[in-house]
PDB file of N, CA and C in Angstrom:
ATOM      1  N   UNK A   1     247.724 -15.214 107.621  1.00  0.00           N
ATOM      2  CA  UNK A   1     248.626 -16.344 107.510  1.00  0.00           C
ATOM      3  C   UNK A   1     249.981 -15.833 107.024  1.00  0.00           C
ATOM      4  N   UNK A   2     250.975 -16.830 107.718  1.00  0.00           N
ATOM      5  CA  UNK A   2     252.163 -15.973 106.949  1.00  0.00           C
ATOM      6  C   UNK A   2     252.771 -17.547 106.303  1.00  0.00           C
ATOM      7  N   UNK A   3     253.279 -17.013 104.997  1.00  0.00           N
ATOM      8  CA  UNK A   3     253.926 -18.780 103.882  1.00  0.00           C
ATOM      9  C   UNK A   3     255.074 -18.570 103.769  1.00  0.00           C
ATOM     10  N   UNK A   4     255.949 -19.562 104.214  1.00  0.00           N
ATOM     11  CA  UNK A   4     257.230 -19.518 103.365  1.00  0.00           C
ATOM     12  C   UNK A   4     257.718 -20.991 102.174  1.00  0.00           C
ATOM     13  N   UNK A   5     258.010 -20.533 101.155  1.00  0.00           N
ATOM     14  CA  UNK A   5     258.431 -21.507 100.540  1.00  0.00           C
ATOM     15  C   UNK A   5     260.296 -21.010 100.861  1.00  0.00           C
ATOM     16  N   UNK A   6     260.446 -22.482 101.102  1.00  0.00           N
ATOM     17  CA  UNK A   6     262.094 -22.770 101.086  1.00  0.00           C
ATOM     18  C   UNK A   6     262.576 -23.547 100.380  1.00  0.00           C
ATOM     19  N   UNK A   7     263.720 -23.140 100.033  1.00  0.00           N
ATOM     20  CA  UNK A   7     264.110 -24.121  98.383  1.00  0.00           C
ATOM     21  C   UNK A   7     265.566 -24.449  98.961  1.00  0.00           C
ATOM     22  N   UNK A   8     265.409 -25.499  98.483  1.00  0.00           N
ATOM     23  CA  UNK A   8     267.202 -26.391  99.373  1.00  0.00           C
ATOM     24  C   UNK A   8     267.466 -27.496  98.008  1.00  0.00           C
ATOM     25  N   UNK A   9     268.961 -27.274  97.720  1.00  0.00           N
ATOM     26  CA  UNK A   9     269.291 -27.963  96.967  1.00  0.00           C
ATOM     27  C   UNK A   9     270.369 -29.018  97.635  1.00  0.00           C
ATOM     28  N   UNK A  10     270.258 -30.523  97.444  1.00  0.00           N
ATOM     29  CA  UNK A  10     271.079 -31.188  98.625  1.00  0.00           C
ATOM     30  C   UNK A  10     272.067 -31.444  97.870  1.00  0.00           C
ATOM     31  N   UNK A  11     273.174 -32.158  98.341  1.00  0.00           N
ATOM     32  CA  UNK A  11     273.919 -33.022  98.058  1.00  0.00           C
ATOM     33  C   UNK A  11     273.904 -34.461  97.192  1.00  0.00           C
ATOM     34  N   UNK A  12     274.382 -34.531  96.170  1.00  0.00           N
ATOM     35  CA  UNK A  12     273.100 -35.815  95.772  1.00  0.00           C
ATOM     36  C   UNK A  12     273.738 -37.242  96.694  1.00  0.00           C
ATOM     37  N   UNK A  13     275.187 -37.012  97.004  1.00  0.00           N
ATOM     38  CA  UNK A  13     274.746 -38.041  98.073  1.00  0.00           C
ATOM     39  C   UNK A  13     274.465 -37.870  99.827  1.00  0.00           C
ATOM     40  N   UNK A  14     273.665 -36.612  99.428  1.00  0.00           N
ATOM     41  CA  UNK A  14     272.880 -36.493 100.609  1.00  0.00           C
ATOM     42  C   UNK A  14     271.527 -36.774 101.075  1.00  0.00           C
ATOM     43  N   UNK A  15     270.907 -37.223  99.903  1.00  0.00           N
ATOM     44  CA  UNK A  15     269.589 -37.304  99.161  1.00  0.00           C
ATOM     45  C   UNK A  15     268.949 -38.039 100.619  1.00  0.00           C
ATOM     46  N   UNK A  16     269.106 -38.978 100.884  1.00  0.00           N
ATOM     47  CA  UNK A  16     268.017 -39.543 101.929  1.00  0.00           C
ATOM     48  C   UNK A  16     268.452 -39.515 103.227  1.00  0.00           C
ATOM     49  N   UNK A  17     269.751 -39.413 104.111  1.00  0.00           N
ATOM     50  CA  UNK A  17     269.852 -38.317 104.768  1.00  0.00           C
ATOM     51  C   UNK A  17     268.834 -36.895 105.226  1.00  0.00           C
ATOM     52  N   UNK A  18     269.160 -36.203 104.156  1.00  0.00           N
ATOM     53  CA  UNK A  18     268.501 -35.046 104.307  1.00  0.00           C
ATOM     54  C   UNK A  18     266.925 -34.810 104.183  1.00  0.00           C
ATOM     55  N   UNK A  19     266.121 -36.112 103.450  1.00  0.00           N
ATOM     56  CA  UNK A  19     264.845 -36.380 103.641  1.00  0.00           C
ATOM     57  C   UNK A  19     264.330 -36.994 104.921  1.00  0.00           C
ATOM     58  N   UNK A  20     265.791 -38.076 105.732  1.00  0.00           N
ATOM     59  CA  UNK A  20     265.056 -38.354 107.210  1.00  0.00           C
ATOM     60  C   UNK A  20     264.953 -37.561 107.957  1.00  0.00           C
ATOM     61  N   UNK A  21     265.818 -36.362 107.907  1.00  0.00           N
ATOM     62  CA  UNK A  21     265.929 -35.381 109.065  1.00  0.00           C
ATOM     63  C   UNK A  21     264.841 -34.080 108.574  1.00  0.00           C
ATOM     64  N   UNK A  22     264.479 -33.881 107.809  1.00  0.00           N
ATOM     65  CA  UNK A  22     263.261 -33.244 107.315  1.00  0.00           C
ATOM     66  C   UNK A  22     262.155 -33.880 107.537  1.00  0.00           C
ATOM     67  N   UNK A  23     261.822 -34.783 107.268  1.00  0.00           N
ATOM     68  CA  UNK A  23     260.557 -35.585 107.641  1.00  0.00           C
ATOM     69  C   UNK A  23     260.427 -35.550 109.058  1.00  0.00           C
ATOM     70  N   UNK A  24     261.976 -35.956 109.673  1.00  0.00           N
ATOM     71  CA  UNK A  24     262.095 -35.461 111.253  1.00  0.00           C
ATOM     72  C   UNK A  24     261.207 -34.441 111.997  1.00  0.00           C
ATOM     73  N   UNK A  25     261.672 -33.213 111.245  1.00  0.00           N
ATOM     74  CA  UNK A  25     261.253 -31.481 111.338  1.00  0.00           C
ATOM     75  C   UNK A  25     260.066 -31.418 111.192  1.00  0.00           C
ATOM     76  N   UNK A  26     259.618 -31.638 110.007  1.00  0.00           N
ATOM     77  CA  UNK A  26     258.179 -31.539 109.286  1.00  0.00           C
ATOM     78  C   UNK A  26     256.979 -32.083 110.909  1.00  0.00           C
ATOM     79  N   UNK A  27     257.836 -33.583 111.200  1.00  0.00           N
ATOM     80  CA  UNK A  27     256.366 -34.371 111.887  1.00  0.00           C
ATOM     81  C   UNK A  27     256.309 -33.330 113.238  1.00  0.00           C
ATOM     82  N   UNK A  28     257.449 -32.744 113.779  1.00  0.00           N
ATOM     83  CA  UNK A  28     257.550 -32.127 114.843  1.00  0.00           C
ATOM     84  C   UNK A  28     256.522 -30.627 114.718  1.00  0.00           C
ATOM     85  N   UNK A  29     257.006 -30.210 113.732  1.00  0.00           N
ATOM     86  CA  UNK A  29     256.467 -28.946 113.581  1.00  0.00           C
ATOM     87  C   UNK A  29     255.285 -28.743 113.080  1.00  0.00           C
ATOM     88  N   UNK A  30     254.489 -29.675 112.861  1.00  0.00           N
ATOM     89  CA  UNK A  30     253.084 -30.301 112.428  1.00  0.00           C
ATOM     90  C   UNK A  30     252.421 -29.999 113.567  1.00  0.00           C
ATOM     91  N   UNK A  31     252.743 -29.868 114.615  1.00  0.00           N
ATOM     92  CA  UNK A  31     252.396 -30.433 116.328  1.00  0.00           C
ATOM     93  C   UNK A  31     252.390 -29.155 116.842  1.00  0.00           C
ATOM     94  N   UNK A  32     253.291 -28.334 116.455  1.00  0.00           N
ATOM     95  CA  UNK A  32     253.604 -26.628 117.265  1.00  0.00           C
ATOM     96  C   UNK A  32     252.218 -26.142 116.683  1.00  0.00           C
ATOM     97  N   UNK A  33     252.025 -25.252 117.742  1.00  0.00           N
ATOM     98  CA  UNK A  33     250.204 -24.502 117.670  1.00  0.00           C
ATOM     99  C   UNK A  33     250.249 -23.743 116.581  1.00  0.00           C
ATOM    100  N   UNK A  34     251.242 -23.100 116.154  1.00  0.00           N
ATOM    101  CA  UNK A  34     251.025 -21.792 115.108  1.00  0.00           C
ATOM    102  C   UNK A  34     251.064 -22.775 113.560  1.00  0.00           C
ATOM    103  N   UNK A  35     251.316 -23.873 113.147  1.00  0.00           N
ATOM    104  CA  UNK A  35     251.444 -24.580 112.471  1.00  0.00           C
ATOM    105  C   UNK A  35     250.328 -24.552 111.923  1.00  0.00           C
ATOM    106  N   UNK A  36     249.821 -24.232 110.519  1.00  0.00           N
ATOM    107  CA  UNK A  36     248.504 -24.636 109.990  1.00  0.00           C
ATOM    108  C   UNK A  36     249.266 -25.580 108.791  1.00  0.00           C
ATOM    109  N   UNK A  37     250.635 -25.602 108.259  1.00  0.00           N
ATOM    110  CA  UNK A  37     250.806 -26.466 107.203  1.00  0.00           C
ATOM    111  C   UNK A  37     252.526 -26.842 106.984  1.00  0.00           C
ATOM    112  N   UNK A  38     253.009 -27.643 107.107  1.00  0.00           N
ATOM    113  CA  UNK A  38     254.031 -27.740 106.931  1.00  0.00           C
ATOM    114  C   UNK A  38     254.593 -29.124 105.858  1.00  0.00           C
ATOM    115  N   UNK A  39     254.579 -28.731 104.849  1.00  0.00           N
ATOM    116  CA  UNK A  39     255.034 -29.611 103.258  1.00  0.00           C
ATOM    117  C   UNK A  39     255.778 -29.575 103.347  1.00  0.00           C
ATOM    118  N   UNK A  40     256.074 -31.153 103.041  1.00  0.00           N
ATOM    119  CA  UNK A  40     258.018 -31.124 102.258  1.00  0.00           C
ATOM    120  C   UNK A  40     257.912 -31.842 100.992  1.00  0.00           C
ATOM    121  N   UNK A  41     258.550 -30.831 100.014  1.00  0.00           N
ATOM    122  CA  UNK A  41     258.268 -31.800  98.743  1.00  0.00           C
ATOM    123  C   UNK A  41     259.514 -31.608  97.845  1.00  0.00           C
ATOM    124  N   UNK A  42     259.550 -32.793  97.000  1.00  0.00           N
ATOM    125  CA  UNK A  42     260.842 -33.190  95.932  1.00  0.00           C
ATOM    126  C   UNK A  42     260.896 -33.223  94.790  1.00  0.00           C
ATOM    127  N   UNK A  43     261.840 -32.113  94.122  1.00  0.00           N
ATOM    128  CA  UNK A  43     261.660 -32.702  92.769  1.00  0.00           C
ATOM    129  C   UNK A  43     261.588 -33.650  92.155  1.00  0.00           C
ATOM    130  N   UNK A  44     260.689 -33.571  91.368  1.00  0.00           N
ATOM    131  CA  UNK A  44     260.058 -35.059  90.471  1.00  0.00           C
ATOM    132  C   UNK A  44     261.200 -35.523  89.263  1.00  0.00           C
ATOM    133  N   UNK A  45     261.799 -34.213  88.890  1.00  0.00           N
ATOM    134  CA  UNK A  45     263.017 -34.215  87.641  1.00  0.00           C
ATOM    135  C   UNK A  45     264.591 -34.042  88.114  1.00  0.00           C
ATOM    136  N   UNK A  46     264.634 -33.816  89.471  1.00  0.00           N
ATOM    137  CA  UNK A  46     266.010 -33.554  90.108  1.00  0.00           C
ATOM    138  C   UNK A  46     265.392 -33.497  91.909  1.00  0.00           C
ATOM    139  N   UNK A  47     265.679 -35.341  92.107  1.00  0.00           N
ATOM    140  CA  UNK A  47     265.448 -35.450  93.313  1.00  0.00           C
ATOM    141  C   UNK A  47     266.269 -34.440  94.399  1.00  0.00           C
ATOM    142  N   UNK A  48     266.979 -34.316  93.685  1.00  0.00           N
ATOM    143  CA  UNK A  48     268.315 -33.194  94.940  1.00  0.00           C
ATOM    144  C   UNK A  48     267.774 -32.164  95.145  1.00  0.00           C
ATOM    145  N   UNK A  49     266.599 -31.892  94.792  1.00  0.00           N
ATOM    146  CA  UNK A  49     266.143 -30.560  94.704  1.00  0.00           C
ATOM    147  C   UNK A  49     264.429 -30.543  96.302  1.00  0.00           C
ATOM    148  N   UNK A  50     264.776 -29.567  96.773  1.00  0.00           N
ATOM    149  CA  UNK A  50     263.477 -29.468  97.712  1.00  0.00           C
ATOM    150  C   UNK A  50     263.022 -28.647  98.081  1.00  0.00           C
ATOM    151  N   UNK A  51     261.506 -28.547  98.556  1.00  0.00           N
ATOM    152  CA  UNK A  51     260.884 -26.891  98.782  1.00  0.00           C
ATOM    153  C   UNK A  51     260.101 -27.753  99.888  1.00  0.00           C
ATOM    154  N   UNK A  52     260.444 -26.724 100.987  1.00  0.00           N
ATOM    155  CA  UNK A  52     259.483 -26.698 102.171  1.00  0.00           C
ATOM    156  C   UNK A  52     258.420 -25.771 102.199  1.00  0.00           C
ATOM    157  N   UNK A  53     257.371 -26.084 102.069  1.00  0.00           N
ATOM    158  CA  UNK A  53     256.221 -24.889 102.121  1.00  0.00           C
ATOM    159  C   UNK A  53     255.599 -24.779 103.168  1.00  0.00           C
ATOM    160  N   UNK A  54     256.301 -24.107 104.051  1.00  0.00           N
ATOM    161  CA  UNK A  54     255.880 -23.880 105.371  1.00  0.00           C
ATOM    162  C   UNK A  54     254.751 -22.688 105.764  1.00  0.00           C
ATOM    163  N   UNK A  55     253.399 -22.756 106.426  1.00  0.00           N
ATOM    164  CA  UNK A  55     252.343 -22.057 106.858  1.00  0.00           C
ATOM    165  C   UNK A  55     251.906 -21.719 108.115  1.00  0.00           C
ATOM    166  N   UNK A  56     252.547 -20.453 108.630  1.00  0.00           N
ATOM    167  CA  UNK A  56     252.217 -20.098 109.726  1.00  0.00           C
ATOM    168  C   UNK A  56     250.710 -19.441 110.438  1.00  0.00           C
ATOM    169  N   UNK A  57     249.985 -19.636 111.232  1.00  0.00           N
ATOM    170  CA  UNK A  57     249.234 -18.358 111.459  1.00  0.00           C
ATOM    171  C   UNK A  57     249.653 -16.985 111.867  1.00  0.00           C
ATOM    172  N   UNK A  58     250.888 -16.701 112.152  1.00  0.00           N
ATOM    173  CA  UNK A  58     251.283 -15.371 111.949  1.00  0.00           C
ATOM    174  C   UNK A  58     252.974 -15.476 112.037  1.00  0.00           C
ATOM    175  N   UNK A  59     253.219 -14.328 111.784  1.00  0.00           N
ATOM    176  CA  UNK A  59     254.800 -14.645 111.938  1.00  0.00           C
ATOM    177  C   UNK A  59     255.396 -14.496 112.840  1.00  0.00           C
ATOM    178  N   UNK A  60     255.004 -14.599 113.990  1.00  0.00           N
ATOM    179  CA  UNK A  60     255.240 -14.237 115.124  1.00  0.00           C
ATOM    180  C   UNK A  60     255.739 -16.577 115.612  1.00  0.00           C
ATOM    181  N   UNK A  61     254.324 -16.792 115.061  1.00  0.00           N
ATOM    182  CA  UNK A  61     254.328 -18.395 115.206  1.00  0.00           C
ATOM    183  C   UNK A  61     256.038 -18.757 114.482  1.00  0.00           C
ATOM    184  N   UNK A  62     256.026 -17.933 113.055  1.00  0.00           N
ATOM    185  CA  UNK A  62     257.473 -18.218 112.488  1.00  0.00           C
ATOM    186  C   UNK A  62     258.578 -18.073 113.518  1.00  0.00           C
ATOM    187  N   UNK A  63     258.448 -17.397 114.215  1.00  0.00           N
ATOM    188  CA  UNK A  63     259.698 -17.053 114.979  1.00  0.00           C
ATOM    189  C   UNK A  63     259.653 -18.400 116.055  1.00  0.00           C
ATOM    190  N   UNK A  64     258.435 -18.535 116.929  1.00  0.00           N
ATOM    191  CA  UNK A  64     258.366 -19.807 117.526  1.00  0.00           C
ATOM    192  C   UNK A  64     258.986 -20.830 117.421  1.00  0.00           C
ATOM    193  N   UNK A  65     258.693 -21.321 115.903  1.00  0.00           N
ATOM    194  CA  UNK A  65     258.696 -22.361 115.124  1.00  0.00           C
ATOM    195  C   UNK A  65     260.749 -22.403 114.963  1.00  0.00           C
ATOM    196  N   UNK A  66     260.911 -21.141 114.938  1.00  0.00           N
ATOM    197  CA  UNK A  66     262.833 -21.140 114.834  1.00  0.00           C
ATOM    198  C   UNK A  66     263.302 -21.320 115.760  1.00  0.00           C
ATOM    199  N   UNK A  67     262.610 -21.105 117.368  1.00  0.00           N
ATOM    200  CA  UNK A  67     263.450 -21.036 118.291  1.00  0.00           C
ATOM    201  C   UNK A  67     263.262 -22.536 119.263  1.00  0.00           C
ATOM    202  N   UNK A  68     262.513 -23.598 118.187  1.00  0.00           N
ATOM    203  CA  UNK A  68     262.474 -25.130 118.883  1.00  0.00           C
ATOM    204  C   UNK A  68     263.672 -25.903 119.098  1.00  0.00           C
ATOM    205  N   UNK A  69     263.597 -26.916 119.689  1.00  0.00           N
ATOM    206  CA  UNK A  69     264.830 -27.877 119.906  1.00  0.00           C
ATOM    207  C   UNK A  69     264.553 -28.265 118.485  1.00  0.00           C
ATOM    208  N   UNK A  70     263.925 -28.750 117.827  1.00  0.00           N
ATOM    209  CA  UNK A  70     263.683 -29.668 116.765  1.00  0.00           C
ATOM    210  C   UNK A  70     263.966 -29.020 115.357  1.00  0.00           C
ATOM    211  N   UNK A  71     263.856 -27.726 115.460  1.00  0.00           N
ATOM    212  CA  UNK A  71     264.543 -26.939 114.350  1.00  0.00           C
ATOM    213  C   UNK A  71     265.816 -26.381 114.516  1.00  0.00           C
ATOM    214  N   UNK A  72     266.510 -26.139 115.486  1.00  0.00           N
ATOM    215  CA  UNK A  72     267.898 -26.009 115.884  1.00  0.00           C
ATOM    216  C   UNK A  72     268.522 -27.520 115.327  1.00  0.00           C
ATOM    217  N   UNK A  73     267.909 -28.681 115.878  1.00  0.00           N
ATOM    218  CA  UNK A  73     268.906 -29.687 115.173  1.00  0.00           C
ATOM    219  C   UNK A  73     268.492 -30.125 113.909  1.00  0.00           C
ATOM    220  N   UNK A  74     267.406 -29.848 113.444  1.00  0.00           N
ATOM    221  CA  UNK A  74     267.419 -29.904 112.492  1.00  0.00           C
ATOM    222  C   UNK A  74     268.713 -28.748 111.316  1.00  0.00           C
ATOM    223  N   UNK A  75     268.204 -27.779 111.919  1.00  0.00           N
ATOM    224  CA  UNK A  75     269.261 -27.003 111.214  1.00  0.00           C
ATOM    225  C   UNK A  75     270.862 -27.403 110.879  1.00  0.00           C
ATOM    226  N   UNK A  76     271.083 -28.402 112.419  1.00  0.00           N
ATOM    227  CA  UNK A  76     272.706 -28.442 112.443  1.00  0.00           C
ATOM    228  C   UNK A  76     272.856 -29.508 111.675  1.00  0.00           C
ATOM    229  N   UNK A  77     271.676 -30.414 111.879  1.00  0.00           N
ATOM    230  CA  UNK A  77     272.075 -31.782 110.642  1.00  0.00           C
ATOM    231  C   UNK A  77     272.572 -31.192 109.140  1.00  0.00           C
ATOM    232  N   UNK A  78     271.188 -30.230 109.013  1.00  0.00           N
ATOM    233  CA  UNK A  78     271.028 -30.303 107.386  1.00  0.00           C
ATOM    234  C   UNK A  78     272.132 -29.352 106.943  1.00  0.00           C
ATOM    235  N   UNK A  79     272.918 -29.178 107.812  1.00  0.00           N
ATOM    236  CA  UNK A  79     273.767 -27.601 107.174  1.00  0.00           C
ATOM    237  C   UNK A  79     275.146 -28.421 106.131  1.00  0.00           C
ATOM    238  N   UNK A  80     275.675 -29.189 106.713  1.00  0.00           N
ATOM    239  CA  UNK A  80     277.019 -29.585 105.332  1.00  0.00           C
ATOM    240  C   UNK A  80     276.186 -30.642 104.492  1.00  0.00           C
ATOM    241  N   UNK A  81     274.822 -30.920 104.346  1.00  0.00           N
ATOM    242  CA  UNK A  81     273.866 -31.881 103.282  1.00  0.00           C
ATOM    243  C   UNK A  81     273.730 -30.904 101.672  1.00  0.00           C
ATOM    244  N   UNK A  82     273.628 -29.730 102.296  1.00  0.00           N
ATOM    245  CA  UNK A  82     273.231 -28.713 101.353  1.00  0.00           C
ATOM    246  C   UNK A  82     274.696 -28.017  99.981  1.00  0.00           C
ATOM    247  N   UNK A  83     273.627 -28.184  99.184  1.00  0.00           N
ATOM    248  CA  UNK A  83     274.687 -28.102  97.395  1.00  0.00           C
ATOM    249  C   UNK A  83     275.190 -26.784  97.646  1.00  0.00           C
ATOM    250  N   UNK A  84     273.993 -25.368  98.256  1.00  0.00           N
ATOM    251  CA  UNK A  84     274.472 -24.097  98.020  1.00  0.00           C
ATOM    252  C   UNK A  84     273.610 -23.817  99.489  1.00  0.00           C
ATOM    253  N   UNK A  85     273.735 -22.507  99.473  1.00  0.00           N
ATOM    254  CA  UNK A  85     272.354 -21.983 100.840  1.00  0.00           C
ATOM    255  C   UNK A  85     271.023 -21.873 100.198  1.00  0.00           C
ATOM    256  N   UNK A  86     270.093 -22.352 101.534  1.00  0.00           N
ATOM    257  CA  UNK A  86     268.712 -22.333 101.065  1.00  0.00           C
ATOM    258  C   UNK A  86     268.478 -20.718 100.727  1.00  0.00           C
ATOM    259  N   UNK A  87     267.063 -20.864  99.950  1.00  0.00           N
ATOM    260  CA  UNK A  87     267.010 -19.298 100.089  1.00  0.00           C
ATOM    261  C   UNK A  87     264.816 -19.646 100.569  1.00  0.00           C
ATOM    262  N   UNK A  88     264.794 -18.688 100.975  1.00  0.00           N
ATOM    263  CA  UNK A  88     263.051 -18.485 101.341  1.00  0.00           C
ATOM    264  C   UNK A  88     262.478 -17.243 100.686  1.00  0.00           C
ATOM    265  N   UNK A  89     261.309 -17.601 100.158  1.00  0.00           N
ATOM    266  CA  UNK A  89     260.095 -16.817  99.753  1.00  0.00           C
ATOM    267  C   UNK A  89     259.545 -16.565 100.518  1.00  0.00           C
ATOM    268  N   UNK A  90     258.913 -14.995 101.249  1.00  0.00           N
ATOM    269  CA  UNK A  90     257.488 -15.189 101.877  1.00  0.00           C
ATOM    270  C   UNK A  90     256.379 -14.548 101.387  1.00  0.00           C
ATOM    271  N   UNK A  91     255.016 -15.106 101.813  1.00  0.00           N
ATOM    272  CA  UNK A  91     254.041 -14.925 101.264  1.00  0.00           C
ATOM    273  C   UNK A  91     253.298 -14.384 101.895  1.00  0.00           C
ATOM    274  N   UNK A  92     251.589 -14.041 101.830  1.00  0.00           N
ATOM    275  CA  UNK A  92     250.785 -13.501 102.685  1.00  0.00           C
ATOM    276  C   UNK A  92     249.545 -14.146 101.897  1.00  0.00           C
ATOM    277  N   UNK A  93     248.718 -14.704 102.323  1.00  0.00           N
ATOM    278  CA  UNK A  93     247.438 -15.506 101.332  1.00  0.00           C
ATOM    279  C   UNK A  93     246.619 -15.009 100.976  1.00  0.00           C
ATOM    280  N   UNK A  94     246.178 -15.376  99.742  1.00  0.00           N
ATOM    281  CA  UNK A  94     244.880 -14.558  98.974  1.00  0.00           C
ATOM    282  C   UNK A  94     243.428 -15.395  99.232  1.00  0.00           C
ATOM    283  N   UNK A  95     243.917 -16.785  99.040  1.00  0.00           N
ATOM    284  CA  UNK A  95     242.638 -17.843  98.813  1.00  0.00           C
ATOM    285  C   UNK A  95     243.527 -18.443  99.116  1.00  0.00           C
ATOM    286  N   UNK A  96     242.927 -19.909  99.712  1.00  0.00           N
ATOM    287  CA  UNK A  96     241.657 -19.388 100.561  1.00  0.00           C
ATOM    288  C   UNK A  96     241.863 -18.684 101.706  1.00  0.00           C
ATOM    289  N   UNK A  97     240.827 -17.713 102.204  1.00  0.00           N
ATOM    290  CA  UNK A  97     241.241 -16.886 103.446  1.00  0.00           C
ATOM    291  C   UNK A  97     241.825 -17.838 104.499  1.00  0.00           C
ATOM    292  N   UNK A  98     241.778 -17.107 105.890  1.00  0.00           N
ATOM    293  CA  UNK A  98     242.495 -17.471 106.666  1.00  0.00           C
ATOM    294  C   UNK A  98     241.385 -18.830 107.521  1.00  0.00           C
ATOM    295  N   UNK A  99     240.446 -19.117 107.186  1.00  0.00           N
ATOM    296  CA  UNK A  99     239.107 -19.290 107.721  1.00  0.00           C
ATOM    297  C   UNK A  99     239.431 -20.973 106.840  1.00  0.00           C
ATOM    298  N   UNK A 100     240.303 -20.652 105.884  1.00  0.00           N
ATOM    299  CA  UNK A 100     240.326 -22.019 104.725  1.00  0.00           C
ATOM    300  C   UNK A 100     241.468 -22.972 104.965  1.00  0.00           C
ATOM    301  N   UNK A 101     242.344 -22.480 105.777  1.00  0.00           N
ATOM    302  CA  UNK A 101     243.546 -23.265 106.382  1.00  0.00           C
ATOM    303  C   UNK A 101     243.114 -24.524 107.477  1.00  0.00           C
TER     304      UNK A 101
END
């Protein structure tokens, strides 16, 4: 499996904006084959704050997943929403194996 957490800090009056067009992304990319998980979640103490925890079955699917219509506009929406640039973590899974996704 390959994970990325992405951390995006918005605009605060970008705040629901930038949650329709993510929720947008999210339902789309739920649907692409390499997709085993795609979260979007908000800070509970600083709504402006967000992490996509995105789960590929390989990273190869990651690259897929970049070269959609639905993440291209997503991208172009969310780009002047954003406080600073996102930045991404990636991961590789321990538990549960790949068998647990």
């Amino acid at each position: 499996m390959f994970i990325i957490h992405v951390d995006i800090q918005v605009k605060p009056e970008c705040i629901e904006a930038f949650k329709q067009a993510t929720l947008a992304n999210a339902g789309a990319s739920v649907r692409e084959e390499g997709v085993a998980r795609f979260d979007v979640l908000q800070g509970a103490d600083d709504p402006a704050c967000f992490r996509l925890v995105e789960v590929y079955r390989s990273p190869e699917d990651h690259g897929k997943h970049k070269r959609t219509a639905h993440y291209a506009a997503w991208a172009e929406c969310v780009a002047a929403m954003m406080a600073e640039p996102r930045t991404g973590t990636k991961y590789r899974d321990l538990f549960p194996g790949d068998a647990g996704w």
